[in-house]
N, C-alpha and C. Protein backbone atom coordinates (compact mmCIF):
# COMPACT_ATOMS: atom_id res chain seq x y z
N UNK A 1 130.76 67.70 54.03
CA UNK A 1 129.72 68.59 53.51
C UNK A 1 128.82 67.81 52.58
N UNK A 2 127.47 67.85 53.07
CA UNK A 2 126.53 67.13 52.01
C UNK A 2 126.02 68.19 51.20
N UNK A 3 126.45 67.55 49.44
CA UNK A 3 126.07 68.13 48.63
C UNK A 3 125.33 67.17 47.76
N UNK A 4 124.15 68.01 46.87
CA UNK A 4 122.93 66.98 46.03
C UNK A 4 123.24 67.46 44.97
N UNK A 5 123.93 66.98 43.70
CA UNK A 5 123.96 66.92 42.30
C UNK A 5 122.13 67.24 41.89
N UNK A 6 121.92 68.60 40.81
CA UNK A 6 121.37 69.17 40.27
C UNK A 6 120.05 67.76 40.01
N UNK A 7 120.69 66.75 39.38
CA UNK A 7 119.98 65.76 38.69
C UNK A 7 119.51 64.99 40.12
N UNK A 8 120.15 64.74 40.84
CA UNK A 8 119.24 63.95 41.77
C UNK A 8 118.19 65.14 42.76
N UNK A 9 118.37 65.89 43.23
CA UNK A 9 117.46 66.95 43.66
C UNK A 9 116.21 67.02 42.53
N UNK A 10 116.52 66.84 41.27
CA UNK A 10 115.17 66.67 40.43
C UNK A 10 114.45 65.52 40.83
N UNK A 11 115.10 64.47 41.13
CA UNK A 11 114.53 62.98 41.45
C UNK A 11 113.97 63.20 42.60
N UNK A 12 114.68 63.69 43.60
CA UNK A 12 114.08 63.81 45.35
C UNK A 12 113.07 64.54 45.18
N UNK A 13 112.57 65.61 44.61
CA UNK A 13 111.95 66.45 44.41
C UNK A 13 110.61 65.95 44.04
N UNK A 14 110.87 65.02 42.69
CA UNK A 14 109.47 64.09 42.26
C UNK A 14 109.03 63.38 42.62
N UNK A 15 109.71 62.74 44.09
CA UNK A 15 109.29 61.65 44.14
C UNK A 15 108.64 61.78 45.50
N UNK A 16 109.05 63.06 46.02
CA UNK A 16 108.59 63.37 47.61
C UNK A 16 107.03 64.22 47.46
N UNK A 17 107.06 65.15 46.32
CA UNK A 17 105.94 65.37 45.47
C UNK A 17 104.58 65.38 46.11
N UNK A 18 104.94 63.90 45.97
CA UNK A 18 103.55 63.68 45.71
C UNK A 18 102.90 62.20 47.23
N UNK A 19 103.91 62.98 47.87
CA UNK A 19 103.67 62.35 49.65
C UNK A 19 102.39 62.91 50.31
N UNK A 20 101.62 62.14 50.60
CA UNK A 20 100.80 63.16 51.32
C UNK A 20 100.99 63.21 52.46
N UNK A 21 100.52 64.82 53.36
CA UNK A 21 101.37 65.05 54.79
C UNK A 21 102.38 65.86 54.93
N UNK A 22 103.51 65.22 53.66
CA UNK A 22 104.99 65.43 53.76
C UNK A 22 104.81 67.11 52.46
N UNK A 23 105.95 67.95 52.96
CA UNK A 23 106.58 68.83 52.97
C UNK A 23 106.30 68.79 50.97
N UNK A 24 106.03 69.96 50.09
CA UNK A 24 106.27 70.29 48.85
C UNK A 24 107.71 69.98 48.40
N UNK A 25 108.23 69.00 47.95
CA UNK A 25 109.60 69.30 47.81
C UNK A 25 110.07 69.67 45.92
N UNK A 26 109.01 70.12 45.09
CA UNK A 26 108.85 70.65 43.58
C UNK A 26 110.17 71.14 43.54
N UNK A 27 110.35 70.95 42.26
CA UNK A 27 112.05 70.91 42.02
C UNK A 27 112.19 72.43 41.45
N UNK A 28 111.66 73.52 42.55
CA UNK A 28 112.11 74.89 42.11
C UNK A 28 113.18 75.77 42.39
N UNK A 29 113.92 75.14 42.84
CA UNK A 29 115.48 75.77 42.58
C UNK A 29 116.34 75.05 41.36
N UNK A 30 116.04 74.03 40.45
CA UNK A 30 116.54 73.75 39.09
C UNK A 30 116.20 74.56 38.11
N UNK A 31 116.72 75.31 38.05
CA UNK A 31 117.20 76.56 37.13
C UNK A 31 118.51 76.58 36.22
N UNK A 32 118.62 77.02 35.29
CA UNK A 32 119.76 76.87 34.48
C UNK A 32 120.86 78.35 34.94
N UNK A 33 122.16 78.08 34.86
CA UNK A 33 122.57 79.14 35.13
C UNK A 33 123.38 79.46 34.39
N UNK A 34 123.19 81.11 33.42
CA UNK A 34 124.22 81.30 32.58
C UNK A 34 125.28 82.10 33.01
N UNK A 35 126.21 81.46 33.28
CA UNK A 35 127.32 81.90 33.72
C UNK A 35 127.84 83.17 33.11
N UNK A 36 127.99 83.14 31.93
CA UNK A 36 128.26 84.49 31.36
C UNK A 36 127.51 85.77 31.40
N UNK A 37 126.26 85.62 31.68
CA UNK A 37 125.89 86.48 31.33
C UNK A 37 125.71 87.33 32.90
N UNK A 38 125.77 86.10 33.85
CA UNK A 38 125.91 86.58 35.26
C UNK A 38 127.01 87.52 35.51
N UNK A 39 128.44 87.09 35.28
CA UNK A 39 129.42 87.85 35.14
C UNK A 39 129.77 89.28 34.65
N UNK A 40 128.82 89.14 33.22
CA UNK A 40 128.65 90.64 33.11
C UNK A 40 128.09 91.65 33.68
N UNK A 41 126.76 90.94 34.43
CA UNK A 41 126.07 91.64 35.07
C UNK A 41 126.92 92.14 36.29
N UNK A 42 127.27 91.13 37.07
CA UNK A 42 128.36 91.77 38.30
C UNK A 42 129.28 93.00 38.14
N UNK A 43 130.07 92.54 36.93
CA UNK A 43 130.75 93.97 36.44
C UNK A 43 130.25 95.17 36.05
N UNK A 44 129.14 95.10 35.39
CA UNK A 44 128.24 96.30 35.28
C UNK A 44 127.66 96.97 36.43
N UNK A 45 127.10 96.27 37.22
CA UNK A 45 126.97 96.72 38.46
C UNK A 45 127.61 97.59 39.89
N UNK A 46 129.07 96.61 39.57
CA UNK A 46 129.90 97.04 40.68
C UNK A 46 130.76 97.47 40.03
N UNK A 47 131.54 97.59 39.35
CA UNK A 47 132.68 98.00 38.46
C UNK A 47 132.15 99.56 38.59
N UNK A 48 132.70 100.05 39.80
CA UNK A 48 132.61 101.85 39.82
C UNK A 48 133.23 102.74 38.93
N UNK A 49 134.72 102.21 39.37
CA UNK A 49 135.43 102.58 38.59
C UNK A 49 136.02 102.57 36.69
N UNK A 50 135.04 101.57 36.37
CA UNK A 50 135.17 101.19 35.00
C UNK A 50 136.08 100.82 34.74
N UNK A 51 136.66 100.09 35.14
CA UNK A 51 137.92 99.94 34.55
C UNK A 51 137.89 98.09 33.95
N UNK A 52 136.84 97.16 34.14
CA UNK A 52 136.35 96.04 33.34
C UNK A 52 136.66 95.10 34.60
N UNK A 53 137.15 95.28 35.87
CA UNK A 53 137.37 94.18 36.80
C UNK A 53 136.50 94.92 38.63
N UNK A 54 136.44 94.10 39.32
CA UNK A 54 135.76 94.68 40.30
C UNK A 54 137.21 94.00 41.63
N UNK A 55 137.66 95.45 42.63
CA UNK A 55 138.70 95.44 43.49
C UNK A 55 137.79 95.39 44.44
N UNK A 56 138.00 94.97 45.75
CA UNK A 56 137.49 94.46 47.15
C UNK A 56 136.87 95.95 47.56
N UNK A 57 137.14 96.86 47.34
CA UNK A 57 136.58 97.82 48.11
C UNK A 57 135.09 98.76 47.27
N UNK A 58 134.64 97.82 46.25
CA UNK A 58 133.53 98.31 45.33
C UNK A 58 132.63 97.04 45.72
N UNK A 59 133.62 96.37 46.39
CA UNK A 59 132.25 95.27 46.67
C UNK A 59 132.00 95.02 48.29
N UNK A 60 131.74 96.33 48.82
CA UNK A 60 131.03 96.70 50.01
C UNK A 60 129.63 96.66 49.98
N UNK A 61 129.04 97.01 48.51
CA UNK A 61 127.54 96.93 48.43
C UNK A 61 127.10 95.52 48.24
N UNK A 62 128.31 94.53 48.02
CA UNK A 62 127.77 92.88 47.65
C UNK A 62 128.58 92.18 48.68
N UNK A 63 128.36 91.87 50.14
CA UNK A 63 128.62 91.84 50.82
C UNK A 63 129.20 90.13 50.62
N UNK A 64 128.20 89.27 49.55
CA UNK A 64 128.39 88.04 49.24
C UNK A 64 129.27 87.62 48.41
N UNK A 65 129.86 88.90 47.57
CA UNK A 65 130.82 88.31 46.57
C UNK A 65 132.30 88.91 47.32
N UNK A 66 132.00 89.71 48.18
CA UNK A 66 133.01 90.50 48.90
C UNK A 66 134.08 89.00 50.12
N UNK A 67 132.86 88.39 50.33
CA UNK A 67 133.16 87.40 51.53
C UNK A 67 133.73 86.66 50.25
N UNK A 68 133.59 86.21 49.69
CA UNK A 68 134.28 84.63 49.04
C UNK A 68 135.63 85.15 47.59
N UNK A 69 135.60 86.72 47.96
CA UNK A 69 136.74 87.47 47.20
C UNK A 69 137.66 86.67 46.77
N UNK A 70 138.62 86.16 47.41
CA UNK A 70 139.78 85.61 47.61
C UNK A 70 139.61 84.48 46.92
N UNK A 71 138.47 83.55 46.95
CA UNK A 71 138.52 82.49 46.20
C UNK A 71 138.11 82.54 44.47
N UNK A 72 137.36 83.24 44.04
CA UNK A 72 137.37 83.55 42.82
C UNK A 72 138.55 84.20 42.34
N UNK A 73 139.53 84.93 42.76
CA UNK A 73 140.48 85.69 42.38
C UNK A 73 141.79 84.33 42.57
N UNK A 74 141.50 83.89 41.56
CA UNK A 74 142.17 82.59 41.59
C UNK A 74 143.85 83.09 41.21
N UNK A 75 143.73 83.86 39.95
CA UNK A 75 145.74 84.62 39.92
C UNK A 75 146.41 85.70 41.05
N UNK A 76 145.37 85.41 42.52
CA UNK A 76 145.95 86.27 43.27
C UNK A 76 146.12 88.10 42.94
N UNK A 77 145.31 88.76 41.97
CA UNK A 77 146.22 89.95 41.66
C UNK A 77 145.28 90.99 42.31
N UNK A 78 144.47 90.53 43.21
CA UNK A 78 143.28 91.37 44.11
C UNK A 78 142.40 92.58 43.00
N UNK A 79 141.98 91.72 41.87
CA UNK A 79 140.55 91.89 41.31
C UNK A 79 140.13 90.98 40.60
N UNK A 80 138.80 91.12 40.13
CA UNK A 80 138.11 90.14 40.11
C UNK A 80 137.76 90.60 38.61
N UNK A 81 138.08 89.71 37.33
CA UNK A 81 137.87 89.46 35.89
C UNK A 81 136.52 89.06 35.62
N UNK A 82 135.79 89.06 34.58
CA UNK A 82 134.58 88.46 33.71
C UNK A 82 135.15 86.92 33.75
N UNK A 83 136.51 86.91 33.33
CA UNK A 83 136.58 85.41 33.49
C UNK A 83 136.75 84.58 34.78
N UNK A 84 137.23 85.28 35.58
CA UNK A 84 137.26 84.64 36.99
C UNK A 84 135.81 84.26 37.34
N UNK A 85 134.51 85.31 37.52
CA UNK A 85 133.80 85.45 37.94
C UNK A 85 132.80 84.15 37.40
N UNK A 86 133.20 84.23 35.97
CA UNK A 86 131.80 83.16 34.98
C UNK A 86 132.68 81.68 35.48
N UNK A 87 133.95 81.66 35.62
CA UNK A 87 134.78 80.28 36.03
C UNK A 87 133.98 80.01 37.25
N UNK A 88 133.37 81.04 38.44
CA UNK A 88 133.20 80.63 39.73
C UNK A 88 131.89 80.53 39.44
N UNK A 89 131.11 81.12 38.93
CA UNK A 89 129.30 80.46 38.56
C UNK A 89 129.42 79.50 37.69
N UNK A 90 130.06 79.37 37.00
CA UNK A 90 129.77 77.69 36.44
C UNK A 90 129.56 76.94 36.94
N UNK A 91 130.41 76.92 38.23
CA UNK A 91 130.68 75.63 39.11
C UNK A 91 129.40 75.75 39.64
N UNK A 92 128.47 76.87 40.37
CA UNK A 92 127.47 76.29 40.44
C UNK A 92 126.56 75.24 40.17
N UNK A 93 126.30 75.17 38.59
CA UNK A 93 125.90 74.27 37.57
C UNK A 93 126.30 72.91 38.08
N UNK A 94 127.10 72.53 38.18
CA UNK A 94 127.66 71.21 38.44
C UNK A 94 127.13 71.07 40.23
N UNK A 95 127.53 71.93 41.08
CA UNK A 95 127.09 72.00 42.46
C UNK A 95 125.62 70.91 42.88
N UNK A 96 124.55 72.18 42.33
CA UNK A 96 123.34 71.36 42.91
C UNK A 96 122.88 72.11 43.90
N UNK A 97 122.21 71.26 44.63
CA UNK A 97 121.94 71.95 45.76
C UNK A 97 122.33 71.65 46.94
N UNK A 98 122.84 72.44 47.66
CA UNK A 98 124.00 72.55 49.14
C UNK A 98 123.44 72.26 50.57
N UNK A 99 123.92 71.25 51.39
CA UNK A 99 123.26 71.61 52.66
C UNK A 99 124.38 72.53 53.31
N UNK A 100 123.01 73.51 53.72
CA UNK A 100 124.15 74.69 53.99
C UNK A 100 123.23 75.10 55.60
N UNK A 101 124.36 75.64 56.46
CA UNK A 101 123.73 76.27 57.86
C UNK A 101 124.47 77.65 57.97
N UNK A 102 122.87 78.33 58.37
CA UNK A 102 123.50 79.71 59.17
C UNK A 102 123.10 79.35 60.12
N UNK A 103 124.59 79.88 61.38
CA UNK A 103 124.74 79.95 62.80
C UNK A 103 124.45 81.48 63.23
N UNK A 104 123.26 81.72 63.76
CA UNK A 104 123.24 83.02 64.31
C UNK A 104 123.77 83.01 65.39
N UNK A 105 124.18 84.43 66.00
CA UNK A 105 124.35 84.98 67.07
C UNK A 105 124.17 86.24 67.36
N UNK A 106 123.74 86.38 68.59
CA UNK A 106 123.76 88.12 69.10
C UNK A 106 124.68 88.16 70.06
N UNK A 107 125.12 89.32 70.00
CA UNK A 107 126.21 89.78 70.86
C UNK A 107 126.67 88.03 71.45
N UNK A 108 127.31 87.07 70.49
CA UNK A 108 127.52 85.85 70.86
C UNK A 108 126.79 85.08 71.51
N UNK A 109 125.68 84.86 71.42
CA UNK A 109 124.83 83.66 72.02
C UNK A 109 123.92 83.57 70.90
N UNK A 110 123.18 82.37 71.01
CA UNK A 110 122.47 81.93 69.81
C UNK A 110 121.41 82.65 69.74
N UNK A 111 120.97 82.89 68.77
CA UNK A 111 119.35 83.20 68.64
C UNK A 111 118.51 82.31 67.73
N UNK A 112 117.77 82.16 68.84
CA UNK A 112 116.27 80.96 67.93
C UNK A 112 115.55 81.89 67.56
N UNK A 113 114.01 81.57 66.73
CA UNK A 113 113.10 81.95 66.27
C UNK A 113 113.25 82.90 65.41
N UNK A 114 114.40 83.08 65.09
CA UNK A 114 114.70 84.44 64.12
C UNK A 114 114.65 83.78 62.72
N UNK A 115 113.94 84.82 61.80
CA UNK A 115 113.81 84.73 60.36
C UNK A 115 114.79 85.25 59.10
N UNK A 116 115.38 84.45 58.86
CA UNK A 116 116.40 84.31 57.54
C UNK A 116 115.96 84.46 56.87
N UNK A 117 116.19 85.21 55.77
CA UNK A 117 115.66 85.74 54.21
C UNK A 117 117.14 85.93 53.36
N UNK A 118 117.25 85.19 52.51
CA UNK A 118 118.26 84.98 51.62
C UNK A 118 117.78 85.23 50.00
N UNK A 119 118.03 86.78 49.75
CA UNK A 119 117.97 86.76 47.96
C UNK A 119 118.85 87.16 47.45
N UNK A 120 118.10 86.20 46.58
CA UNK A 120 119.71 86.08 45.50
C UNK A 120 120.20 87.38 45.06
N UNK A 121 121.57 87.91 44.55
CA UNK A 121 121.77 88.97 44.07
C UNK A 121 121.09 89.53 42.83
N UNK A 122 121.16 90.69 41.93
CA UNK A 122 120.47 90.71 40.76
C UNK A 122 121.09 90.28 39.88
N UNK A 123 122.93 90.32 40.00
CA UNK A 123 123.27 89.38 38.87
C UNK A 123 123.59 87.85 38.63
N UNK A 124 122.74 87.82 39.54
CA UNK A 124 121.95 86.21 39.30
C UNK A 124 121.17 85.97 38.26
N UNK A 125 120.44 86.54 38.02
CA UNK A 125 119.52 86.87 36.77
C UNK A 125 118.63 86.15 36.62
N UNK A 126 117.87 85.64 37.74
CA UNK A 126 116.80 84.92 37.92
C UNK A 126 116.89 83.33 37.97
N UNK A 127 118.50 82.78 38.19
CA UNK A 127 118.69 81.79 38.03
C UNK A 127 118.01 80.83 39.71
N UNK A 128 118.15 81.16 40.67
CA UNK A 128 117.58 80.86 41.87
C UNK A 128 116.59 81.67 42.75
N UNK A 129 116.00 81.43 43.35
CA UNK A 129 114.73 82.09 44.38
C UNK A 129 115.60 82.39 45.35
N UNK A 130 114.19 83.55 46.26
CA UNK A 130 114.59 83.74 47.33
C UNK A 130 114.19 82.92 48.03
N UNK A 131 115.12 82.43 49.46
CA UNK A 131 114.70 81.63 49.97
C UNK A 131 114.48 82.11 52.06
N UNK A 132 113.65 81.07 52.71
CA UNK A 132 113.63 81.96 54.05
C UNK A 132 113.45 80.80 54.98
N UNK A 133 113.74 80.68 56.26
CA UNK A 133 113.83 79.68 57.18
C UNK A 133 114.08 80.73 58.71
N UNK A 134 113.73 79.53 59.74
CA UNK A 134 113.48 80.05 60.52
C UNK A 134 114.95 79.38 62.01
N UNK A 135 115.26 80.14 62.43
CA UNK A 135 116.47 79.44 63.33
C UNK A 135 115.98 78.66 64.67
N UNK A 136 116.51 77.35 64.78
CA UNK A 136 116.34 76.59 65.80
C UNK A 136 116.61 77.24 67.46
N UNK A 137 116.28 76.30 68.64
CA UNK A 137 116.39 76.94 69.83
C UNK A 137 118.15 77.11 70.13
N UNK A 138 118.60 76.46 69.07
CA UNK A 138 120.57 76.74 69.40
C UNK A 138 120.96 77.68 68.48
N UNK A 139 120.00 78.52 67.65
CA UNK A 139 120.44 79.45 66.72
C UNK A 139 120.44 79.32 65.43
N UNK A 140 120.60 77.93 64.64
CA UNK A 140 120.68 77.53 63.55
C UNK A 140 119.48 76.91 62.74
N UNK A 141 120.32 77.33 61.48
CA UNK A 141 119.14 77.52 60.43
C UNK A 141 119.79 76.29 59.19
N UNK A 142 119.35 75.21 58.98
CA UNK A 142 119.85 74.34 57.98
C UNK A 142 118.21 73.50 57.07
N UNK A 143 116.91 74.16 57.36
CA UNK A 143 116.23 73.74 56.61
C UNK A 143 115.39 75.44 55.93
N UNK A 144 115.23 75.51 54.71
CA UNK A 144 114.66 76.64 53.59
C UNK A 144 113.58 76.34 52.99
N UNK A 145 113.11 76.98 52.84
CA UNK A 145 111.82 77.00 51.64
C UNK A 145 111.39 78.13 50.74
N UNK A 146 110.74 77.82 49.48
CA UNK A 146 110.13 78.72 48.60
C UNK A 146 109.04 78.67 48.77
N UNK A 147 108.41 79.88 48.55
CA UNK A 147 106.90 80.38 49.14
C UNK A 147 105.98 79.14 49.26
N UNK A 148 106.72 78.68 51.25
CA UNK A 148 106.04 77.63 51.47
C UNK A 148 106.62 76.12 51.16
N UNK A 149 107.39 76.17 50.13
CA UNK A 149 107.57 74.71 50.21
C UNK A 149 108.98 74.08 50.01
N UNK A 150 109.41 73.34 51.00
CA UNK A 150 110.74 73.01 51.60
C UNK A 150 111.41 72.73 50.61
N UNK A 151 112.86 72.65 50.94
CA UNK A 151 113.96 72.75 49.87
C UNK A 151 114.73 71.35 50.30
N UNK A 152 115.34 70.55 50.09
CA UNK A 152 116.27 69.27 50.30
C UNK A 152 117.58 69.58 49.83
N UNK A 153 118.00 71.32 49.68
CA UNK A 153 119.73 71.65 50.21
C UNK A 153 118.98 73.07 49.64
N UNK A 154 120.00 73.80 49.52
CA UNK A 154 119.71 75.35 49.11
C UNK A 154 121.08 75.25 48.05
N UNK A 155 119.93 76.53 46.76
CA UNK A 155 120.53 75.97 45.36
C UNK A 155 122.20 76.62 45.45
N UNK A 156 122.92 76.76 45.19
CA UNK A 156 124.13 77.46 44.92
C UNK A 156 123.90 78.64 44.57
N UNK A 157 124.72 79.61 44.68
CA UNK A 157 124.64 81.19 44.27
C UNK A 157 125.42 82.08 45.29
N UNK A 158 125.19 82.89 44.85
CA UNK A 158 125.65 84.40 46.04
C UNK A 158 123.97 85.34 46.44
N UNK A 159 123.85 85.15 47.51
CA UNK A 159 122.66 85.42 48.17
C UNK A 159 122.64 87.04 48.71
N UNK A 160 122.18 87.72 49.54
CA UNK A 160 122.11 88.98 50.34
C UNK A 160 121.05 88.36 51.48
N UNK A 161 121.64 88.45 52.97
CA UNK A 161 121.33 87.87 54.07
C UNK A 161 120.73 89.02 54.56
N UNK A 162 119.08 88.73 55.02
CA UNK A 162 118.55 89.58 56.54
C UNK A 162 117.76 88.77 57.56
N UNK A 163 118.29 88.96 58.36
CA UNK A 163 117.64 88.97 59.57
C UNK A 163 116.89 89.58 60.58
N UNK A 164 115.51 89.33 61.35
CA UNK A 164 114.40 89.84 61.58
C UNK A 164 114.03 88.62 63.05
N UNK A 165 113.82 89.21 63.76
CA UNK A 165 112.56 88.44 64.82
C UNK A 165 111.28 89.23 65.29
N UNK A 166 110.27 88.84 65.68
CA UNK A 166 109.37 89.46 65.92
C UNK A 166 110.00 89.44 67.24
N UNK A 167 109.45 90.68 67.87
CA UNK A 167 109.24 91.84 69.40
C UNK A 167 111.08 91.72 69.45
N UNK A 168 111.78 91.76 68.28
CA UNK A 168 113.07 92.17 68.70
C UNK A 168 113.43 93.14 67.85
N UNK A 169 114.25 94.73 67.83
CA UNK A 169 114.30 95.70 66.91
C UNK A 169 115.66 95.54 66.35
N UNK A 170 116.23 94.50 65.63
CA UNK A 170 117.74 94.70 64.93
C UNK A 170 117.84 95.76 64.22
N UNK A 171 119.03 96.01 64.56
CA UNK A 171 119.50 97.31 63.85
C UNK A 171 119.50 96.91 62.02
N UNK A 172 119.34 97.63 61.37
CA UNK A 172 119.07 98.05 59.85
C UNK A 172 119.87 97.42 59.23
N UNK A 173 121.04 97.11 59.43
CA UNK A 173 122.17 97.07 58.90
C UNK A 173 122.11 95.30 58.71
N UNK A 174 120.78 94.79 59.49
CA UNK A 174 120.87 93.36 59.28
C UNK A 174 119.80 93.16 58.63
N UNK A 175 118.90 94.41 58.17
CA UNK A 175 117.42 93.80 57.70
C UNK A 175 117.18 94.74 56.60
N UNK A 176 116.68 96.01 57.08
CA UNK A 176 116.42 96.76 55.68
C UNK A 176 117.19 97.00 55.11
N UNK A 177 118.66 97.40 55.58
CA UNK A 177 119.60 97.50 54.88
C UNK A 177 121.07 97.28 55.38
N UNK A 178 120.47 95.90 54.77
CA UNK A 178 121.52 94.69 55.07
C UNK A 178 123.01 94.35 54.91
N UNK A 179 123.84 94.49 55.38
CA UNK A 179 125.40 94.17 54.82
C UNK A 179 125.75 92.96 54.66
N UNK A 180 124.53 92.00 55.07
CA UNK A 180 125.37 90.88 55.18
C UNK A 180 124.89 89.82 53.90
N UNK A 181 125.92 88.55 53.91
CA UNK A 181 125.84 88.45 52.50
C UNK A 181 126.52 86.87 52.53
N UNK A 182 126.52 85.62 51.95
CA UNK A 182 127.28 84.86 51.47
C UNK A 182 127.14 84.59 50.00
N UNK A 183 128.10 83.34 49.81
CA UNK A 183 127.98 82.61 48.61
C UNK A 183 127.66 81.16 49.22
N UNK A 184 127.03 80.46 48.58
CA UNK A 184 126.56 79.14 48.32
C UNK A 184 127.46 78.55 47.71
N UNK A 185 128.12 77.21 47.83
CA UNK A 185 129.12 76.94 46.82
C UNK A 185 128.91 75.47 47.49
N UNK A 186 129.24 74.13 46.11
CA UNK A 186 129.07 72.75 46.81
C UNK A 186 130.49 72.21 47.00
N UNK A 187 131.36 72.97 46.20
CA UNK A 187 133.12 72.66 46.02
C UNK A 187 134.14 73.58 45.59
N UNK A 188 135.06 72.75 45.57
CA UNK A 188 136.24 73.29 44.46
C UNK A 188 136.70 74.46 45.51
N UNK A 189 137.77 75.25 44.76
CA UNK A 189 137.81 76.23 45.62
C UNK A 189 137.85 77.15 46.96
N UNK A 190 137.87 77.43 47.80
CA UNK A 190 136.64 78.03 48.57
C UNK A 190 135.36 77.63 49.05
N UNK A 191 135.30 76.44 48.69
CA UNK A 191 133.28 75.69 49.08
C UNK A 191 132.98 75.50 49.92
N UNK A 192 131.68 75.69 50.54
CA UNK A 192 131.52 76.41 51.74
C UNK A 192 130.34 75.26 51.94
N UNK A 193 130.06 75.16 53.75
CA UNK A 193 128.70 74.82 53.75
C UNK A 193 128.03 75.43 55.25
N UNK A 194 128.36 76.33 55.09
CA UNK A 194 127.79 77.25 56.21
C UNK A 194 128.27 78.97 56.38
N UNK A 195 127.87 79.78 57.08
CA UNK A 195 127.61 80.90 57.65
C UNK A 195 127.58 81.10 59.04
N UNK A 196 128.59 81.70 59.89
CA UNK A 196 128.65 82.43 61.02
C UNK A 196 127.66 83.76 60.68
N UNK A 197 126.44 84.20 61.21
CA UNK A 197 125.73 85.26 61.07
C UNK A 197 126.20 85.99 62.71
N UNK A 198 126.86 87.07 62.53
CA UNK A 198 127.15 87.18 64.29
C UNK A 198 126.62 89.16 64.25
N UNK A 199 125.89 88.84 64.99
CA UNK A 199 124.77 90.07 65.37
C UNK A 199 124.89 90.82 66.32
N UNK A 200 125.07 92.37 66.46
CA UNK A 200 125.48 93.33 67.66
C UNK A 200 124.06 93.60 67.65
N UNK A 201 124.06 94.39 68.96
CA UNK A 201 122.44 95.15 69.54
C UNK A 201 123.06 96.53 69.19
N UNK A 202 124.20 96.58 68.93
CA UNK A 202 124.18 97.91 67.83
C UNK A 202 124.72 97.99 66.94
């Protein structure tokens, strides 16, 4: 898994800049991320039940923190703490930015030309953009950009996934109202560098 340390993505970023021809590569996914305060936000959010931790079945509406459950819930006790949660965004910080691929599919075969839109959750708190790319003729999607200008990995976080093609009608559940969801992660843990996106025609 190729991963770019925070500090060199600033360097790639400045130095590709100012290429002419070549692709914006402005270092706008270096963002600071406060881990704590992300954490609270998650719990405020999803924490239905109030009770100060979030259990797998309140995180149906965060489809991204729902998928990588298991790995933040590091004492096994199937919920998820303020401290678990700020332990697993920290690591962002150190991460960087990820080369990461979504593999689409419909009813199992690839789909090209389809448009990825990845935003970040809200208790992100403005630490990363949304980001959007377009899938190759085998289905896959491993290059992103911010309004317009290319990314050299995609930043770490927990995202909310939709998918869209023009003259094709996906059902809701992948676009306006989307279930689907990852986390971004460069290690440790659970670290991921890709997405199975697998798509029904209903």
């Amino acid at each position: 898994m190729r991963v770019l340390p925070t500090n060199l993505l600033v360097c790639v970023s400045l130095t590709l800049a100012g290429c002419s021809g070549g692709p914006d590569l402005s270092p706008v996914a270096t963002r600071s991320y406060d881990s704590e305060s992300m954490a609270k936000a998650a719990i405020q959010q999803f924490d239905k039940n109030t009770n100060g931790t979030l259990e797998l079945a309140e995180l149906d509406s965060c489809p991204g923190l729902k998928a990588t459950f298991t790995h933040i819930d590091t004492n096994n006790d199937n919920k998820l703490t303020a401290e678990e949660l700020k332990a697993r965004f920290e690591g962002y910080r150190t991460a960087g930015a990820v080369g990461y691929t979504l593999r689409v599919t419909l009813d199992g075969i690839p789909l090209p030309d389809a448009t990825a839109t990845l935003t970040p959750e809200s208790f992100m708190n403005g630490a990363i953009s949304e980001v959007t790319g377009k899938t190759t003729a085998d289905g896959t999607l491993s290059k992103y950009s911010v309004d317009g200008r290319e990314l050299p990995g995609l930043p770490s976080g927990v995202y909310r996934v939709t998918v869209t093609k023009d003259g094709l009608g996906l059902p809701a559940k992948y676009n306006t109202q989307s279930t689907l969801g990852c986390e971004v992660s460069g290690g440790g843990r659970g670290g991921n560098s890709g997405y199975d996106v697998r798509l029904t025609k209903k």
